[in-house]
N, C-alpha and C. Protein backbone atom coordinates (compact mmCIF):
# COMPACT_ATOMS: atom_id res chain seq x y z
N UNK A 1 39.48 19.74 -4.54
CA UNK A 1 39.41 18.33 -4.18
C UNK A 1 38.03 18.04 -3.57
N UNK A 2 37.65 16.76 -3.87
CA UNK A 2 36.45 16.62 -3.20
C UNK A 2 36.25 15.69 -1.74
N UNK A 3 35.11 16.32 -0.73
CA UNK A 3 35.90 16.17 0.08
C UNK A 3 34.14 14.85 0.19
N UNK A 4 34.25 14.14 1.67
CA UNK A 4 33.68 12.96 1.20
C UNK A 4 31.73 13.53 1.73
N UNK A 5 31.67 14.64 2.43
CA UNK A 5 30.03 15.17 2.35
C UNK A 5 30.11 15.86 0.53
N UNK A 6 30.44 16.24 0.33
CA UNK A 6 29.95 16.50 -1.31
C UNK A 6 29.83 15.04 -1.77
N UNK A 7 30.01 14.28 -1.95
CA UNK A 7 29.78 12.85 -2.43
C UNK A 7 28.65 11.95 -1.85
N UNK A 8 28.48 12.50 -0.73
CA UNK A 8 27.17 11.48 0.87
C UNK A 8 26.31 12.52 0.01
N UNK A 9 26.09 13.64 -0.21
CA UNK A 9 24.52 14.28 -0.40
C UNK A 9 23.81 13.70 -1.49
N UNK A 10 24.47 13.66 -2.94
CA UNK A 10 23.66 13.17 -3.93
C UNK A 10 23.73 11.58 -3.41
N UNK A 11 24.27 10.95 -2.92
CA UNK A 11 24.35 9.68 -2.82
C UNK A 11 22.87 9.35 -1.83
N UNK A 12 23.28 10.36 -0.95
CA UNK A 12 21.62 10.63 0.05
C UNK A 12 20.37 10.59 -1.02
N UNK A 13 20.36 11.84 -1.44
CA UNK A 13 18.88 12.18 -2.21
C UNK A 13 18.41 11.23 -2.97
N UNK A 14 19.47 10.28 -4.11
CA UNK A 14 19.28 9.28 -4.70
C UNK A 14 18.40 8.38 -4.06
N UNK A 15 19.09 8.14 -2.94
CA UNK A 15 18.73 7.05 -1.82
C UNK A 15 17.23 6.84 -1.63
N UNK A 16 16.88 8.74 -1.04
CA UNK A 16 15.36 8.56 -0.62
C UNK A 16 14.36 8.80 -1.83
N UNK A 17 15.31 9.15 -3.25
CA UNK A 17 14.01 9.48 -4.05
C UNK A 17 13.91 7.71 -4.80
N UNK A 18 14.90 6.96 -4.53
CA UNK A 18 14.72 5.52 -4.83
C UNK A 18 13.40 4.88 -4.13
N UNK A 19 13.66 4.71 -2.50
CA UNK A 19 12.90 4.59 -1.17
C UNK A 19 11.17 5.27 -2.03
N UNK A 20 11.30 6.15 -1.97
CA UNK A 20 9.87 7.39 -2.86
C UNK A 20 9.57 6.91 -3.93
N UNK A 21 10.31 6.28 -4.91
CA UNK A 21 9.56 5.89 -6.30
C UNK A 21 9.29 4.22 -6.04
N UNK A 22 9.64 3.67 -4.84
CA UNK A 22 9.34 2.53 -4.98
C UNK A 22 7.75 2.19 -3.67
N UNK A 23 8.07 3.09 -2.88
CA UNK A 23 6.97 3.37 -2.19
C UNK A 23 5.50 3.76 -3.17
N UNK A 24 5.37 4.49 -4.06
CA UNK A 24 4.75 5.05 -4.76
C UNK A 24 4.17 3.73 -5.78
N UNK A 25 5.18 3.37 -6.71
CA UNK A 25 4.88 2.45 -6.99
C UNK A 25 4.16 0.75 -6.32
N UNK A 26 4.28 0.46 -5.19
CA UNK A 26 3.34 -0.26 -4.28
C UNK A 26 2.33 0.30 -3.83
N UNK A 27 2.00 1.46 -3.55
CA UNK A 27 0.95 2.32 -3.03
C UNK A 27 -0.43 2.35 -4.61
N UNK A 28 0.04 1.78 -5.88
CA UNK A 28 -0.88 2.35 -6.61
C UNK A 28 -0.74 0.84 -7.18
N UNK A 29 0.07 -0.13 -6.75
CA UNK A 29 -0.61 -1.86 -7.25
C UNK A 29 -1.61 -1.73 -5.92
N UNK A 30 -1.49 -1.30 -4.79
CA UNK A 30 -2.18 -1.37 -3.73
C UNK A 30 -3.57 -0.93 -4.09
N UNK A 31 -3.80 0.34 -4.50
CA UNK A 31 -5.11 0.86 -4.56
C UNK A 31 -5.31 0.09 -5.87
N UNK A 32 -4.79 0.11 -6.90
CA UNK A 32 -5.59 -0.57 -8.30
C UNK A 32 -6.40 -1.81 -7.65
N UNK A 33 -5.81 -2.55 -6.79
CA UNK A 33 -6.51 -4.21 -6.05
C UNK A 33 -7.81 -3.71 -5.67
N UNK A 34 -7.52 -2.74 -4.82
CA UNK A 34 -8.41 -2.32 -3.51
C UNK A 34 -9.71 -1.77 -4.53
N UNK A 35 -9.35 -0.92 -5.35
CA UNK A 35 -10.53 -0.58 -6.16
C UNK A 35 -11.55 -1.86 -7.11
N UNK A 36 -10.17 -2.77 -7.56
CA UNK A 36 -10.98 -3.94 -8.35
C UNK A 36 -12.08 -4.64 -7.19
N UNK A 37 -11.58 -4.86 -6.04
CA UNK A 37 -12.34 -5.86 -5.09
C UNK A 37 -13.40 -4.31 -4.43
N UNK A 38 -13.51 -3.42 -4.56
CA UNK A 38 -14.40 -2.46 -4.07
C UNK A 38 -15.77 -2.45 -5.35
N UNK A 39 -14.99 -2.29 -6.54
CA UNK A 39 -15.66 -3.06 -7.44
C UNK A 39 -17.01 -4.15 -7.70
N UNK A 40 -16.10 -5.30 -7.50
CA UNK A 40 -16.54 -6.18 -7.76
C UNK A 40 -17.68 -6.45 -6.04
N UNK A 41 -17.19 -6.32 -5.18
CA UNK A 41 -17.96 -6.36 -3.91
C UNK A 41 -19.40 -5.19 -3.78
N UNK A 42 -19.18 -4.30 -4.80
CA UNK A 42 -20.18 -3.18 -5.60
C UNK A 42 -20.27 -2.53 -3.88
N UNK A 43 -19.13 -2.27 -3.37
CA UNK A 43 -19.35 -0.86 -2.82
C UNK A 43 -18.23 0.61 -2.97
N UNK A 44 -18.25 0.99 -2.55
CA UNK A 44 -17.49 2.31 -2.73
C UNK A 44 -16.28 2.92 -2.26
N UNK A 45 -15.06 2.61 -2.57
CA UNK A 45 -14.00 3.63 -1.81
C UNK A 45 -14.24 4.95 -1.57
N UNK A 46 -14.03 5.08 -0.11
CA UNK A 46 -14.10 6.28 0.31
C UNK A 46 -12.92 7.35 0.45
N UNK A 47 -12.70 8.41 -0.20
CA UNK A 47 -11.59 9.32 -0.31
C UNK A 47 -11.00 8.75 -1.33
N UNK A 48 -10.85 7.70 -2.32
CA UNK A 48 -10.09 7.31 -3.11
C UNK A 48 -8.82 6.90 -2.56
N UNK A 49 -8.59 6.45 -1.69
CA UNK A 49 -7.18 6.84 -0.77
C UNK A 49 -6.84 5.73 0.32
N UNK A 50 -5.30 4.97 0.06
CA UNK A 50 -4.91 4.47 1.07
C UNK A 50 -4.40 4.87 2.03
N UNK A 51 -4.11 4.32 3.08
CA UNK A 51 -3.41 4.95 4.42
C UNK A 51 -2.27 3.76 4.49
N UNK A 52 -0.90 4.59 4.56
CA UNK A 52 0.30 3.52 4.91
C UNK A 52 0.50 3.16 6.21
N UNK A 53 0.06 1.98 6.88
CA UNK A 53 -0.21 1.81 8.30
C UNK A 53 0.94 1.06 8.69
N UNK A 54 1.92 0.37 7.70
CA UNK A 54 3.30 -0.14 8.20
C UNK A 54 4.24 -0.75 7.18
N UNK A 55 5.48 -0.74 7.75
CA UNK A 55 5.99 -1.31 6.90
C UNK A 55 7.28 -2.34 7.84
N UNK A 56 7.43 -4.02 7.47
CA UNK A 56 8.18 -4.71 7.59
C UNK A 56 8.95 -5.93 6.85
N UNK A 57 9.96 -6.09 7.59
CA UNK A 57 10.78 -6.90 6.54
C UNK A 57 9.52 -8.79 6.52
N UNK A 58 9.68 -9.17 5.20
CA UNK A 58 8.97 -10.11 5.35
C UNK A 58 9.05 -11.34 4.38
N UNK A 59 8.12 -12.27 3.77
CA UNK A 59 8.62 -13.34 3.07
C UNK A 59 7.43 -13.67 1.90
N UNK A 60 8.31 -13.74 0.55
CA UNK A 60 6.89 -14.17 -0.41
C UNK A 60 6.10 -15.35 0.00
N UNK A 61 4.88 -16.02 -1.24
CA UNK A 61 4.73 -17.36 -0.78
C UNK A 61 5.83 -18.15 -1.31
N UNK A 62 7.01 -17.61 -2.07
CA UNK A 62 7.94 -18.56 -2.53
C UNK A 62 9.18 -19.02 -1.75
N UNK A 63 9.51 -18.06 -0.58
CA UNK A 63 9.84 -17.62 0.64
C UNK A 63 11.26 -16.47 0.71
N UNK A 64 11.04 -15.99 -0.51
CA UNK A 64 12.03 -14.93 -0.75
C UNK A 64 11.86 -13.97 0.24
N UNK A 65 13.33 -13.35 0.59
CA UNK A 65 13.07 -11.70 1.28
C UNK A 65 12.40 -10.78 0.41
N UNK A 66 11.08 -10.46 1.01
CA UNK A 66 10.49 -8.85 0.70
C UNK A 66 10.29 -8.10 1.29
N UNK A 67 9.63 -6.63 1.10
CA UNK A 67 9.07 -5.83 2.18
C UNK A 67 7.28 -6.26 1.93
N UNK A 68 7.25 -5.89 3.36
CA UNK A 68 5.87 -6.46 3.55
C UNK A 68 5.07 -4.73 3.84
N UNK A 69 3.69 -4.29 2.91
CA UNK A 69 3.28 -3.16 3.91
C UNK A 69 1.95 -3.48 3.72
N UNK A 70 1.62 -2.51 4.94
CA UNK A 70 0.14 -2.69 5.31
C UNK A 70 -1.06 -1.06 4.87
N UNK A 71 -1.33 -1.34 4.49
CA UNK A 71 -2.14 -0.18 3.82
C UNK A 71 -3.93 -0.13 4.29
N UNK A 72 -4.49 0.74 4.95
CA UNK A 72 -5.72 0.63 5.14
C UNK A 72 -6.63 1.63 4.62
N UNK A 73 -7.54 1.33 4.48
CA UNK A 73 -8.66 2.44 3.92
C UNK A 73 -10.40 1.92 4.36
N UNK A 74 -10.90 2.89 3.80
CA UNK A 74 -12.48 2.81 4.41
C UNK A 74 -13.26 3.04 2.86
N UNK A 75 -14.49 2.06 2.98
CA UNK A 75 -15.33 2.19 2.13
C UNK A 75 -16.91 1.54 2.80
N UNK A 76 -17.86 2.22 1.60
CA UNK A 76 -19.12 2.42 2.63
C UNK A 76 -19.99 1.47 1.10
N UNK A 77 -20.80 0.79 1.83
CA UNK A 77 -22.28 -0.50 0.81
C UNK A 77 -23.29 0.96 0.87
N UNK A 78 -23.46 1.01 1.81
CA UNK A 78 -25.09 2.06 1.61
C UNK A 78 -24.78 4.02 1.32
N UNK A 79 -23.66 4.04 1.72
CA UNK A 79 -23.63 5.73 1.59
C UNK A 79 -23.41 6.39 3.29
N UNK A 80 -24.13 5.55 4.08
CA UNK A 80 -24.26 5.86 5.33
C UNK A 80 -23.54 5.73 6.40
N UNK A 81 -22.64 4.46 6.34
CA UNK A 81 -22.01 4.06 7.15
C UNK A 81 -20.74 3.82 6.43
N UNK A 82 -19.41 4.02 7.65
CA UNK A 82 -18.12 3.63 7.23
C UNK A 82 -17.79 2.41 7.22
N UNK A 83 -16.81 1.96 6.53
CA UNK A 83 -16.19 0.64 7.36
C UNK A 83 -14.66 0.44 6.52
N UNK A 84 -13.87 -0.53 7.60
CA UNK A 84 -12.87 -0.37 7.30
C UNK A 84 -12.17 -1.94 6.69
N UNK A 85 -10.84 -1.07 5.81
CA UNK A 85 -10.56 -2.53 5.35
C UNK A 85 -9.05 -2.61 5.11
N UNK A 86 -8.34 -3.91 4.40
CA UNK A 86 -6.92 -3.58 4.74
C UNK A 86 -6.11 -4.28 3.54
N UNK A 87 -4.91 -3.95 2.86
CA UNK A 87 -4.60 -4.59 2.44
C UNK A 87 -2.93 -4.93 2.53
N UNK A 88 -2.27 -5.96 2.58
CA UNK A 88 -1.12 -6.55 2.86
C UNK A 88 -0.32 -6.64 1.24
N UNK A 89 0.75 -5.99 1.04
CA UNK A 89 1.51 -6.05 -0.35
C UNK A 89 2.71 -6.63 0.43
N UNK A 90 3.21 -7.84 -0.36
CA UNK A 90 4.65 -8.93 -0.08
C UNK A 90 5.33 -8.19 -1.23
N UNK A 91 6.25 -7.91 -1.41
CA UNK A 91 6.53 -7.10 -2.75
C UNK A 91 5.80 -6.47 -3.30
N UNK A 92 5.26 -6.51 -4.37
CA UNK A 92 4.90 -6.28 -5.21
C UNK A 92 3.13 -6.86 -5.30
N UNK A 93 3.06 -8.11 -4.66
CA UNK A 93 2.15 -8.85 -4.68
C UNK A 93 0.98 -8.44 -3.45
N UNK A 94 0.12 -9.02 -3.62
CA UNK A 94 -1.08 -9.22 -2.41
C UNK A 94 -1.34 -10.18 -1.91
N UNK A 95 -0.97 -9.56 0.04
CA UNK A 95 -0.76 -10.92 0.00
C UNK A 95 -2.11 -11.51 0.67
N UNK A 96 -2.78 -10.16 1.24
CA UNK A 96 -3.91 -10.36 2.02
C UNK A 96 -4.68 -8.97 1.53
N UNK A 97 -6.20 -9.78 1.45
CA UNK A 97 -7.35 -8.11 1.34
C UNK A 97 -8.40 -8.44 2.17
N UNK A 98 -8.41 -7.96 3.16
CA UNK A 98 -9.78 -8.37 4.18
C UNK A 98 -10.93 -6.86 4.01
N UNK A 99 -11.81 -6.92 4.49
CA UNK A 99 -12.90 -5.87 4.29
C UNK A 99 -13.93 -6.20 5.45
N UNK A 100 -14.25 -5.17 6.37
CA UNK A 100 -14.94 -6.00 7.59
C UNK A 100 -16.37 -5.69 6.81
N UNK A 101 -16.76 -6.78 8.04
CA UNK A 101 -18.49 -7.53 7.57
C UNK A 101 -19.51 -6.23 7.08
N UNK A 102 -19.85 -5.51 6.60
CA UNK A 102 -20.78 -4.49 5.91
C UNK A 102 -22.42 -5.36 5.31
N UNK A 103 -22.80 -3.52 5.05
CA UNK A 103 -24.49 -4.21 4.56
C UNK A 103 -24.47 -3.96 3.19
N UNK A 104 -25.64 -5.00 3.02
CA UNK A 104 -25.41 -5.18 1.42
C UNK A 104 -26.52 -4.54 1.14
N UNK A 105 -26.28 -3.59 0.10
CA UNK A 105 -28.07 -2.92 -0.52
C UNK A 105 -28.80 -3.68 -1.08
């Protein structure tokens, strides 16, 4: 007979590898942005790499429930200096990309 922890474990793992493929999937609309506007701003991501700096419950611009996360990373104009920048995903979407003030070559 089955008793009701044999039934909670796969129901568990499901759970967090759901949580994991959907994390994953925002983490790489996240960097694809971050690279276009690193791009187009013609400076450089540094490490190739976001940092997951939070995550909360939050609202589209249409005013649906989403998760809101905050993702930061660093990229450098001259080679020399760091600087840091951030980007806000509402779902799926962007909802904010700021990049602090840097030098332009």
């Amino acid at each position: 007979m089955l008793t009701l922890d044999v039934l909670l474990i796969p129901f568990f793992l499901a759970l967090v590898w759901m949580f994991w493929a959907v994390q994953q999937r925002a983490r790489n609309i996240a960097l694809m942005q971050v690279r276009k506007e690193c791009g187009a701003e013609q400076v450089q991501l540094l490490d190739d790499t976001l940092v997951l700096e939070g995550i909360r419950p939050g609202r589209t611009s249409m005013g649906k429930f989403c998760i809101e996360r905050r993702y930061g990373f660093e990229f450098s104009s001259t080679g020399e200096y760091r600087y840091r920048g951030t980007i806000i995903l509402a779902g799926r979407r962007v909802k904010q990309l700021s990049m602090a003030p840097h030098r332009i070559n």
